[in-house]
PDB file of N, CA and C in Angstrom:
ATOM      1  N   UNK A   1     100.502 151.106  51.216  1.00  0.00           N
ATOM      2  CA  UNK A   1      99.833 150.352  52.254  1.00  0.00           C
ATOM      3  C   UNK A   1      98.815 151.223  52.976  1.00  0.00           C
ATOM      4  N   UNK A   2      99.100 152.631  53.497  1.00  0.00           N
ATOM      5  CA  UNK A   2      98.079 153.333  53.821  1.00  0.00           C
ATOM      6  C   UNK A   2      98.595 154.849  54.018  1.00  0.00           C
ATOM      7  N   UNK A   3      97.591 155.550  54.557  1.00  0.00           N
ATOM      8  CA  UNK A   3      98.377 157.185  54.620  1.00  0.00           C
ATOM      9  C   UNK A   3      99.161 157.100  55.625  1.00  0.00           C
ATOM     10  N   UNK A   4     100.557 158.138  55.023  1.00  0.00           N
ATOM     11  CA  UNK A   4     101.557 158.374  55.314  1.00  0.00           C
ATOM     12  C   UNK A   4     101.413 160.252  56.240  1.00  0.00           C
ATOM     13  N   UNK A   5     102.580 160.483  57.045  1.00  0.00           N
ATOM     14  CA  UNK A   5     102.248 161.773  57.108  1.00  0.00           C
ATOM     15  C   UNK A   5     102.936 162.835  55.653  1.00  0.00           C
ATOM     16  N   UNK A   6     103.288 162.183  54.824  1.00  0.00           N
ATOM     17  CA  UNK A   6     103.591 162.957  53.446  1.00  0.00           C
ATOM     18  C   UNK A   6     102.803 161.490  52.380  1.00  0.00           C
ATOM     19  N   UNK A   7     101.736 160.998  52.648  1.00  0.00           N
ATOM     20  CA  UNK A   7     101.448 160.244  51.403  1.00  0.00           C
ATOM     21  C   UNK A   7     101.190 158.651  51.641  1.00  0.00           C
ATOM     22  N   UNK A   8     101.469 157.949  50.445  1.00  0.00           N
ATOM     23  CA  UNK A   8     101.336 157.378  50.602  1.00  0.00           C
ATOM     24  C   UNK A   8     102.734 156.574  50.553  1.00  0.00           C
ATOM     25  N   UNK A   9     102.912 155.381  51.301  1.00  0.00           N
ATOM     26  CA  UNK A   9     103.906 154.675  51.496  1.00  0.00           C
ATOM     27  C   UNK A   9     104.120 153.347  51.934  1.00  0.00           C
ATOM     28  N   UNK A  10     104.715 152.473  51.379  1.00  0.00           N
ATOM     29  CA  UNK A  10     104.845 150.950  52.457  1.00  0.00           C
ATOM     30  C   UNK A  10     106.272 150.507  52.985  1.00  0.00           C
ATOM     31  N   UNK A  11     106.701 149.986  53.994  1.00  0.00           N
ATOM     32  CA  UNK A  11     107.800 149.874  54.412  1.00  0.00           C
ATOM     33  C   UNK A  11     108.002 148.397  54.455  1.00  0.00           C
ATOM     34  N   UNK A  12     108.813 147.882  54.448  1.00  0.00           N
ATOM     35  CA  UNK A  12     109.003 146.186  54.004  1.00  0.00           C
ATOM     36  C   UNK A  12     110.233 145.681  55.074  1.00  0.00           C
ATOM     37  N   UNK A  13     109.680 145.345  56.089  1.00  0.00           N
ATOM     38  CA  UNK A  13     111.047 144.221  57.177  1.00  0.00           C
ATOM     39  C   UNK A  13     111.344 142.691  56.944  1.00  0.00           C
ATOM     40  N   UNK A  14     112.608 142.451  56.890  1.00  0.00           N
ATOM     41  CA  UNK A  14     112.537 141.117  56.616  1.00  0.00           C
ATOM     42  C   UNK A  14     113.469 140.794  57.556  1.00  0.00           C
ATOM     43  N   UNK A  15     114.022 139.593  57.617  1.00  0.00           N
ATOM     44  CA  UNK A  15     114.860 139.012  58.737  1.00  0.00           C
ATOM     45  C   UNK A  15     115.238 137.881  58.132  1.00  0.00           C
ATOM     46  N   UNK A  16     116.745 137.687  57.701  1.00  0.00           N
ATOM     47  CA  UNK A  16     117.251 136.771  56.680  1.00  0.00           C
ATOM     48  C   UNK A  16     118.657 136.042  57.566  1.00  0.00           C
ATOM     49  N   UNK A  17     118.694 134.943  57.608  1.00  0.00           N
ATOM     50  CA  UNK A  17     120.266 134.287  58.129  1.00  0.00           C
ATOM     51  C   UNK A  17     121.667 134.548  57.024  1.00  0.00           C
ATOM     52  N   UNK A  18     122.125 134.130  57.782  1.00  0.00           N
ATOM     53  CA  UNK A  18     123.595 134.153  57.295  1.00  0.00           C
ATOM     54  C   UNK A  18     123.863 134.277  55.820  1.00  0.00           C
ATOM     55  N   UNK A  19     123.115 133.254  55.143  1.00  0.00           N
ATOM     56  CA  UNK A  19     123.015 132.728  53.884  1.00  0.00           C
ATOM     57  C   UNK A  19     122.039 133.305  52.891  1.00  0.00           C
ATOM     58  N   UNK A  20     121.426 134.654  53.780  1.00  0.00           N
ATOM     59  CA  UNK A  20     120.892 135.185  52.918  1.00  0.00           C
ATOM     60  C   UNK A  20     119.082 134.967  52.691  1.00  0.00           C
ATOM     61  N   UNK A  21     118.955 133.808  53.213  1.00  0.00           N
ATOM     62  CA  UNK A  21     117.807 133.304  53.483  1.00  0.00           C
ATOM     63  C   UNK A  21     116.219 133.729  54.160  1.00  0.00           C
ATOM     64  N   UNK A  22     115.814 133.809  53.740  1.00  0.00           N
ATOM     65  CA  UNK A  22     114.414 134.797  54.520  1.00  0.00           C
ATOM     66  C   UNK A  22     113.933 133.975  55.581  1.00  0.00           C
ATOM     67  N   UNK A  23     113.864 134.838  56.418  1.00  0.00           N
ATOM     68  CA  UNK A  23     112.980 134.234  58.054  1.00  0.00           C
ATOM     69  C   UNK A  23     112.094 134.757  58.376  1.00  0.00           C
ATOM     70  N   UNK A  24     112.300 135.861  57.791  1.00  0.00           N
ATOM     71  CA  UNK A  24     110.651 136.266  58.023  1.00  0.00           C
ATOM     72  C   UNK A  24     110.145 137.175  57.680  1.00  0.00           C
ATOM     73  N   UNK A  25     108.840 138.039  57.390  1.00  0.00           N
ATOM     74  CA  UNK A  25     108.543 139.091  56.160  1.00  0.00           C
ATOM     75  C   UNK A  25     107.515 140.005  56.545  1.00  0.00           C
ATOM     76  N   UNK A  26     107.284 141.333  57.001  1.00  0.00           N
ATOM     77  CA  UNK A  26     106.790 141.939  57.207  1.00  0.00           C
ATOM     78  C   UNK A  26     106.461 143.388  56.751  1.00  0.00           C
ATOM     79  N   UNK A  27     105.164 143.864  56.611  1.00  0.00           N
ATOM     80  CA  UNK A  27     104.614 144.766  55.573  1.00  0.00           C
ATOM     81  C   UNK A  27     103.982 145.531  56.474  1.00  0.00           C
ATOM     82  N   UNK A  28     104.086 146.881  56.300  1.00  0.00           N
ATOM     83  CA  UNK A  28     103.508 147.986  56.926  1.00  0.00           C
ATOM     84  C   UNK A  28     103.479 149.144  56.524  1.00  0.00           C
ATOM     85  N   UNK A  29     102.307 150.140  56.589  1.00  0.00           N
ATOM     86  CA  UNK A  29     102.609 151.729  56.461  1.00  0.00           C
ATOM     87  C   UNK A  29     104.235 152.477  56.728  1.00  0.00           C
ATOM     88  N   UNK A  30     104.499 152.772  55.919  1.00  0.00           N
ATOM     89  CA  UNK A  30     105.895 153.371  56.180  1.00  0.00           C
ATOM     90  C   UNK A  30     106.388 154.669  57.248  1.00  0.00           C
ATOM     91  N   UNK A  31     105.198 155.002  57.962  1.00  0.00           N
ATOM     92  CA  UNK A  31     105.060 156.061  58.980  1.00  0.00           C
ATOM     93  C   UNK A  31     106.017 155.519  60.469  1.00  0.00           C
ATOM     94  N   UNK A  32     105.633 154.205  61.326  1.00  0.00           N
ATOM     95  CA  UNK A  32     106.147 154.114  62.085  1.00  0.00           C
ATOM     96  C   UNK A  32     107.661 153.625  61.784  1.00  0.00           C
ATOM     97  N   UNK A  33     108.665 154.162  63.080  1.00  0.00           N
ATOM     98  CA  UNK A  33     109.970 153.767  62.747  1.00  0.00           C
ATOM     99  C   UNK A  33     110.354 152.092  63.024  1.00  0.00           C
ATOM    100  N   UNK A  34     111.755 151.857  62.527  1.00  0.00           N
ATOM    101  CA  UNK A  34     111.913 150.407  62.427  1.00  0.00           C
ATOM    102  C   UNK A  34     112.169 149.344  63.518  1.00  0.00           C
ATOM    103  N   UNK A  35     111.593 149.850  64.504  1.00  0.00           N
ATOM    104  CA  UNK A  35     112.321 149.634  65.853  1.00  0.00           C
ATOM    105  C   UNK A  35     110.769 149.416  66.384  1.00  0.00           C
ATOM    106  N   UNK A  36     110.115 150.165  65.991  1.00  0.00           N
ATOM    107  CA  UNK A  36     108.401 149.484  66.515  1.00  0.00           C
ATOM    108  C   UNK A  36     108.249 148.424  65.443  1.00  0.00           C
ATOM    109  N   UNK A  37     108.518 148.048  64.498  1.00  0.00           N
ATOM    110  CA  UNK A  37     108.470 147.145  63.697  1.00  0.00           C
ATOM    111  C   UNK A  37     108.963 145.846  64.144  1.00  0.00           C
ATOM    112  N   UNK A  38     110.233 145.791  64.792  1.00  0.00           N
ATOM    113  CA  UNK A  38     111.026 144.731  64.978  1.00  0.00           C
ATOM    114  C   UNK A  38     110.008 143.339  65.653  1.00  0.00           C
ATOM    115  N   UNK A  39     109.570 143.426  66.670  1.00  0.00           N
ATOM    116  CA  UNK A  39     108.784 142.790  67.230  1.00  0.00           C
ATOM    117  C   UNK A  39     107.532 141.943  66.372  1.00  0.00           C
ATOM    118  N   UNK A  40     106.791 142.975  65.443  1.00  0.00           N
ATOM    119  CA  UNK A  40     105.970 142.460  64.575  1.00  0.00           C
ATOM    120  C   UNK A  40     106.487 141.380  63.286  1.00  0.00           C
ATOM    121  N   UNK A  41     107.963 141.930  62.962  1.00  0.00           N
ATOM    122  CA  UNK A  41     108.124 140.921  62.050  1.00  0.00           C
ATOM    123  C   UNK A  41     108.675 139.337  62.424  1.00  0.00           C
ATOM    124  N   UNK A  42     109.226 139.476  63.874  1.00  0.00           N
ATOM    125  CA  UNK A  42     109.728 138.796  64.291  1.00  0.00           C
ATOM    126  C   UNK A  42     108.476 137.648  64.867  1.00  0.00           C
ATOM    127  N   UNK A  43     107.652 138.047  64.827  1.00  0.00           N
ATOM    128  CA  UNK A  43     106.347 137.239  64.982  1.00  0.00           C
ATOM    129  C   UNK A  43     105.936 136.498  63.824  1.00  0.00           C
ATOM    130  N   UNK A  44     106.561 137.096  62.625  1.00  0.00           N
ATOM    131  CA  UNK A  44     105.905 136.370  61.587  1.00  0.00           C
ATOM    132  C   UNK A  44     107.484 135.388  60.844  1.00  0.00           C
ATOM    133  N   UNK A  45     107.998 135.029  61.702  1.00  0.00           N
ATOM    134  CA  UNK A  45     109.313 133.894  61.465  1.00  0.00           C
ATOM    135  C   UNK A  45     108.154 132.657  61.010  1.00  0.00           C
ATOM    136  N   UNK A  46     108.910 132.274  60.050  1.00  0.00           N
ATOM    137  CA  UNK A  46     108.193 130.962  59.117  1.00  0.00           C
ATOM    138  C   UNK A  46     109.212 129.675  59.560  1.00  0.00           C
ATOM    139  N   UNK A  47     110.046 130.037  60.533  1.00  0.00           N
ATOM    140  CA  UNK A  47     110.890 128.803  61.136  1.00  0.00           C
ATOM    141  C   UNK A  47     110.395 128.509  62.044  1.00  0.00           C
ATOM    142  N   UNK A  48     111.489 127.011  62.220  1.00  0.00           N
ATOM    143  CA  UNK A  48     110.986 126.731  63.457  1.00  0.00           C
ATOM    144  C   UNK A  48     111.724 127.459  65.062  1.00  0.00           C
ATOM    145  N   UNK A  49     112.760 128.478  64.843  1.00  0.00           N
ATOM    146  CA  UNK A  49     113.451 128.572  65.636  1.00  0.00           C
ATOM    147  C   UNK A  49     113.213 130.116  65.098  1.00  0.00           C
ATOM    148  N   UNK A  50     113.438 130.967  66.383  1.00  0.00           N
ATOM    149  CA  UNK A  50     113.459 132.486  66.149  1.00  0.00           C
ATOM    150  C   UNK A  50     115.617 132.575  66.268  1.00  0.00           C
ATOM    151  N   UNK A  51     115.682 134.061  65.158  1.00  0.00           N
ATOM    152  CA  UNK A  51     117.293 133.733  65.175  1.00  0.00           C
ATOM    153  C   UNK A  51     118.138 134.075  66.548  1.00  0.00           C
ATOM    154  N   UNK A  52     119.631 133.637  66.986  1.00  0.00           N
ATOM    155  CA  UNK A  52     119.696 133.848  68.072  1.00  0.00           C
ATOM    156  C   UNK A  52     120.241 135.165  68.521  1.00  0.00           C
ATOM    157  N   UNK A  53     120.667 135.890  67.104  1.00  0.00           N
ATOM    158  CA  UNK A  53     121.187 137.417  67.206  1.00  0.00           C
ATOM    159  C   UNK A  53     120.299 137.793  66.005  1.00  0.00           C
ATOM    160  N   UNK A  54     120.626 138.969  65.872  1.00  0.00           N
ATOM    161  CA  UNK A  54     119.806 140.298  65.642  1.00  0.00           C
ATOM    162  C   UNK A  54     120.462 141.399  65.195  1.00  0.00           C
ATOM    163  N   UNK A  55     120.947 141.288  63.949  1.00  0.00           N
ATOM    164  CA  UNK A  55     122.112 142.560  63.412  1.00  0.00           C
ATOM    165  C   UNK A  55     121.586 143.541  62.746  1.00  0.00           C
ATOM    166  N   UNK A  56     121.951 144.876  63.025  1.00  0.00           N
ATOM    167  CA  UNK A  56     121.009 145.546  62.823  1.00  0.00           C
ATOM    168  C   UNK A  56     121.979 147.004  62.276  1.00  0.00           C
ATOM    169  N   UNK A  57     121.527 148.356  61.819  1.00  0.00           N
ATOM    170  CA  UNK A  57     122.449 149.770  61.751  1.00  0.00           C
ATOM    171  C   UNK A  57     122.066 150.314  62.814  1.00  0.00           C
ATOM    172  N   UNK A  58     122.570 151.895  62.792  1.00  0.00           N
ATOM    173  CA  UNK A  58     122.138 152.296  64.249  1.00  0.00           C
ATOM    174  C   UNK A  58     120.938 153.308  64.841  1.00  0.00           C
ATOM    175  N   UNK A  59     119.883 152.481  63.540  1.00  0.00           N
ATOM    176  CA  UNK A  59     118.644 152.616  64.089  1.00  0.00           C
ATOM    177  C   UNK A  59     118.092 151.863  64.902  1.00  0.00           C
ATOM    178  N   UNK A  60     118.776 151.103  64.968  1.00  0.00           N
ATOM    179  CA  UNK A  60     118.001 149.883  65.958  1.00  0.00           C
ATOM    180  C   UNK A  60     118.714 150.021  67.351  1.00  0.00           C
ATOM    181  N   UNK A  61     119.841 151.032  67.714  1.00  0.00           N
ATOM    182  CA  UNK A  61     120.164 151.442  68.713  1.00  0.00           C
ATOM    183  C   UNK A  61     119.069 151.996  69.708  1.00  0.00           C
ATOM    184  N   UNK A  62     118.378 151.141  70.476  1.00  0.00           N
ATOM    185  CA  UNK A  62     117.369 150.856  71.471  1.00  0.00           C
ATOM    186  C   UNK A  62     117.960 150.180  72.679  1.00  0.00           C
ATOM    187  N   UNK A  63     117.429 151.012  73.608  1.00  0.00           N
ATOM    188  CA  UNK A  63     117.444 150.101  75.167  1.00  0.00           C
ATOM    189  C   UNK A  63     116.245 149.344  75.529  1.00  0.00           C
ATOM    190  N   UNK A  64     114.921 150.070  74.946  1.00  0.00           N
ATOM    191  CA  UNK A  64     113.860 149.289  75.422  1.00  0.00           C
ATOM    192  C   UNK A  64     113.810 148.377  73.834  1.00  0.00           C
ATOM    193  N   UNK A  65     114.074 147.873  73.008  1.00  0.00           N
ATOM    194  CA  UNK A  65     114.078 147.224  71.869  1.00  0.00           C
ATOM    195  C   UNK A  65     114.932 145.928  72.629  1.00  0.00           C
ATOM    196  N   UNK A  66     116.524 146.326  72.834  1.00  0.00           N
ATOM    197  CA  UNK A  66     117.296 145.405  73.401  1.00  0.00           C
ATOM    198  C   UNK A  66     117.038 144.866  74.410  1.00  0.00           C
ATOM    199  N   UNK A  67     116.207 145.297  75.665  1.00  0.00           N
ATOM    200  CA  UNK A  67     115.572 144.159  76.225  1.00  0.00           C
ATOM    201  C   UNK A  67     114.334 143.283  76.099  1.00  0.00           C
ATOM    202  N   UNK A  68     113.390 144.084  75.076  1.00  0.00           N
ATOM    203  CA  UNK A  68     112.881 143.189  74.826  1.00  0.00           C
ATOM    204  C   UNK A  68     113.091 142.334  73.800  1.00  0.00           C
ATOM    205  N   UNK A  69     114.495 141.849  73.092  1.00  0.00           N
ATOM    206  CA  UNK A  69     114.714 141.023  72.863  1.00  0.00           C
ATOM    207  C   UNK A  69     115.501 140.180  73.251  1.00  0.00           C
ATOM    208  N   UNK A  70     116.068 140.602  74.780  1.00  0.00           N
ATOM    209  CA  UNK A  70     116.941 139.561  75.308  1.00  0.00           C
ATOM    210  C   UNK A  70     115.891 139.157  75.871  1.00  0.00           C
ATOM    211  N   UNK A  71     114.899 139.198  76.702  1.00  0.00           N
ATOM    212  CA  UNK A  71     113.841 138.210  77.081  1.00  0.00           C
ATOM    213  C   UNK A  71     113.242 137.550  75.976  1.00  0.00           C
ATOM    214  N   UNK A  72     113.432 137.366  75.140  1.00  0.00           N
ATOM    215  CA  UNK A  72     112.981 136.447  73.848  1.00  0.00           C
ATOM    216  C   UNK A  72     114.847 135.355  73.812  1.00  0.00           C
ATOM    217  N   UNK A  73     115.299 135.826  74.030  1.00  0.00           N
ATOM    218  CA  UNK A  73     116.870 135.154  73.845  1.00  0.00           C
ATOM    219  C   UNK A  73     117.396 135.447  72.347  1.00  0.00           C
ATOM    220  N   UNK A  74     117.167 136.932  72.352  1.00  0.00           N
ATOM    221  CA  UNK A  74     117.632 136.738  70.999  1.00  0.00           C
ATOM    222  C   UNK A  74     118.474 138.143  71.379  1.00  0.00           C
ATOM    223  N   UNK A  75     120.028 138.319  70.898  1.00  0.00           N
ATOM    224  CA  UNK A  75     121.173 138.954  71.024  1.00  0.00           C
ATOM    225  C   UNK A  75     120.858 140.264  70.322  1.00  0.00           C
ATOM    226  N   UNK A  76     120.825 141.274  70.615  1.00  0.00           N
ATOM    227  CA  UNK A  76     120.661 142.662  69.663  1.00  0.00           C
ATOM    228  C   UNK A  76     122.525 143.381  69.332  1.00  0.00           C
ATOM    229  N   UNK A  77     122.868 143.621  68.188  1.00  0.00           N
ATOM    230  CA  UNK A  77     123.728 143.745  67.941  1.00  0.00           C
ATOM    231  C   UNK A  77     123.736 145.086  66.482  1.00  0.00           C
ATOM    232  N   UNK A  78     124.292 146.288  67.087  1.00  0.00           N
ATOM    233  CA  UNK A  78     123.504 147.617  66.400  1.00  0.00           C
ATOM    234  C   UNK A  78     124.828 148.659  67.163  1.00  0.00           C
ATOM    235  N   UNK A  79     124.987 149.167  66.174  1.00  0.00           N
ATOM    236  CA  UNK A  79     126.142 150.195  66.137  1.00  0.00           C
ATOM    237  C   UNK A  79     125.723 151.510  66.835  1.00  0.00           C
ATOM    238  N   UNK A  80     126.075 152.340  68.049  1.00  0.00           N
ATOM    239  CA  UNK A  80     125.410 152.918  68.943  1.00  0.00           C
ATOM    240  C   UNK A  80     125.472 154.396  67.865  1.00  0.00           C
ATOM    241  N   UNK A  81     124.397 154.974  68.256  1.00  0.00           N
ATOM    242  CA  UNK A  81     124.301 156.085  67.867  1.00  0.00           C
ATOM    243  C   UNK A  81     125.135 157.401  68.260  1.00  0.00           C
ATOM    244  N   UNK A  82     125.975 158.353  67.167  1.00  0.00           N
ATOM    245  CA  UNK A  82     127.020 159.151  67.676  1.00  0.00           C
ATOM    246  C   UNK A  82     126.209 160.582  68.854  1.00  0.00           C
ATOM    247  N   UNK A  83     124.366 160.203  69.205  1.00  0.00           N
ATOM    248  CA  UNK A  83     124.429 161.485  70.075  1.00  0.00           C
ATOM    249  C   UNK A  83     123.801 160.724  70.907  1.00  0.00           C
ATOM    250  N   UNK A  84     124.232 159.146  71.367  1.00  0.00           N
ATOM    251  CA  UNK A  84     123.583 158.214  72.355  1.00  0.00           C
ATOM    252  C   UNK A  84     124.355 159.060  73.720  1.00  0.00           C
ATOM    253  N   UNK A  85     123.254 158.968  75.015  1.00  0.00           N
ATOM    254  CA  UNK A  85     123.179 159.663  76.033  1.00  0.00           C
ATOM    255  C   UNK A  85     123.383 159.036  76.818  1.00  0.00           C
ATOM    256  N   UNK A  86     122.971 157.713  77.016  1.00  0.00           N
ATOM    257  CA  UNK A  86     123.423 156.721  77.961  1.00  0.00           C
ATOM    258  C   UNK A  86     124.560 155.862  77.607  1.00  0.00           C
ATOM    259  N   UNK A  87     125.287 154.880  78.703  1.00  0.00           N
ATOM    260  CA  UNK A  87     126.690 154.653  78.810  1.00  0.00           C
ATOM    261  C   UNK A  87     126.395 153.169  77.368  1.00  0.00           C
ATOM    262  N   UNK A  88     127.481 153.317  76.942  1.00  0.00           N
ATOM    263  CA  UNK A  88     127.525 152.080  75.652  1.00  0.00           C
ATOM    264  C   UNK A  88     126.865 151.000  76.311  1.00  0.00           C
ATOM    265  N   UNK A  89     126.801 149.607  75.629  1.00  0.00           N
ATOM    266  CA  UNK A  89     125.739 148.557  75.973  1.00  0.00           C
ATOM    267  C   UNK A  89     126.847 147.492  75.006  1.00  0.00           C
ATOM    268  N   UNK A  90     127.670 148.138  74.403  1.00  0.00           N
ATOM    269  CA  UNK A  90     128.169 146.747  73.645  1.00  0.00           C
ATOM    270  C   UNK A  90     129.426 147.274  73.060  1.00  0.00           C
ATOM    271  N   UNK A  91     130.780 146.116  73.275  1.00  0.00           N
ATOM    272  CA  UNK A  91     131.797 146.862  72.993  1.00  0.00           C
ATOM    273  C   UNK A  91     132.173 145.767  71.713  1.00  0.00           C
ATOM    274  N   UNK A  92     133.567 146.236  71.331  1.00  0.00           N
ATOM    275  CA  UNK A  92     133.903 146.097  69.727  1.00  0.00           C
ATOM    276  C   UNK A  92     134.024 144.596  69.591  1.00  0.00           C
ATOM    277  N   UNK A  93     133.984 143.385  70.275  1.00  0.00           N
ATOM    278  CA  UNK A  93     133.954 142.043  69.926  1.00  0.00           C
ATOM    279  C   UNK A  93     132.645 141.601  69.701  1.00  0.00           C
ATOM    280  N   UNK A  94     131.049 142.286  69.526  1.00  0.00           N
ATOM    281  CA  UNK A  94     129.958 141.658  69.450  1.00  0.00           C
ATOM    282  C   UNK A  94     130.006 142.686  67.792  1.00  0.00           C
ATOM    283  N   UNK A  95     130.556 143.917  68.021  1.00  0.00           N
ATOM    284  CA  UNK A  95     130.313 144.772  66.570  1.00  0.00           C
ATOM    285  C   UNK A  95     131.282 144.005  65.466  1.00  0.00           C
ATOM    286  N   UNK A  96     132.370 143.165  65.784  1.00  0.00           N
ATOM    287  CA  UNK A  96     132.693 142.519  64.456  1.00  0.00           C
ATOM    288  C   UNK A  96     131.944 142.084  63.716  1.00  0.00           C
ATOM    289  N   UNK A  97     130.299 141.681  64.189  1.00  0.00           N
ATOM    290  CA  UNK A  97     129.475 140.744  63.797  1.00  0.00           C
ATOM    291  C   UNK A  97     128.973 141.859  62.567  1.00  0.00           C
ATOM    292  N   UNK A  98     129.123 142.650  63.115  1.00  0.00           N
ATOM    293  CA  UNK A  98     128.378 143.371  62.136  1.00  0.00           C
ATOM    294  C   UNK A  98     129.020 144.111  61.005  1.00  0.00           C
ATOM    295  N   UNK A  99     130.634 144.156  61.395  1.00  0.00           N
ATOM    296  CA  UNK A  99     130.925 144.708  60.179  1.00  0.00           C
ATOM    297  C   UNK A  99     131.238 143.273  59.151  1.00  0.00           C
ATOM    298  N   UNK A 100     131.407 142.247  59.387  1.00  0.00           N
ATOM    299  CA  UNK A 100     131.414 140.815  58.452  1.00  0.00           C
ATOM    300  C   UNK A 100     130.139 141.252  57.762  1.00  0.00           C
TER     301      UNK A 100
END
């Protein structure tokens, strides 16, 4: 897609329901991380409804990510990172979601 800081590279976000289903599809230089991404792909939802959670690994362990997707109404749900500095944000009944 374009220069990389080692090359060349493309990174591919998608956003799929339950069923596996694509919601939405996004293409970019593989340089920025996936968490500046989130927002952009989530713009390109081909539904009519944006989803109402947001499951994610624990790259997506963000404070400024997670609110800006609770002002969208959409649930961020992401396994905290083991050298996270600030106090947890989500305890083990929203992470079942994620290990299903």
């Amino acid at each position: 897609m374009g220069a990389t800081k080692r090359g060349k590279g493309t990174k591919i976000m998608a956003v799929a329901d339950r069923a596996g289903f694509p919601l939405a599809v996004y293409t970019d230089s593989a340089s920025p991380h996936e968490v500046r991404l989130v927002g952009k792909t989530l713009a390109e939802v081909f539904t009519s409804q944006s989803p109402a959670r947001l499951i994610g690994d624990k790259a997506y362990d963000s404070d400024p990510l997670d609110a800006e997707l609770a002002e969208q109404g959409i649930e961020l749900i992401a396994l905290h990172k083991g050298n996270r500095q600030k106090a947890k944000t989500q305890d083990g009944r929203k992470l079942r979601r994620y290990k299903l």
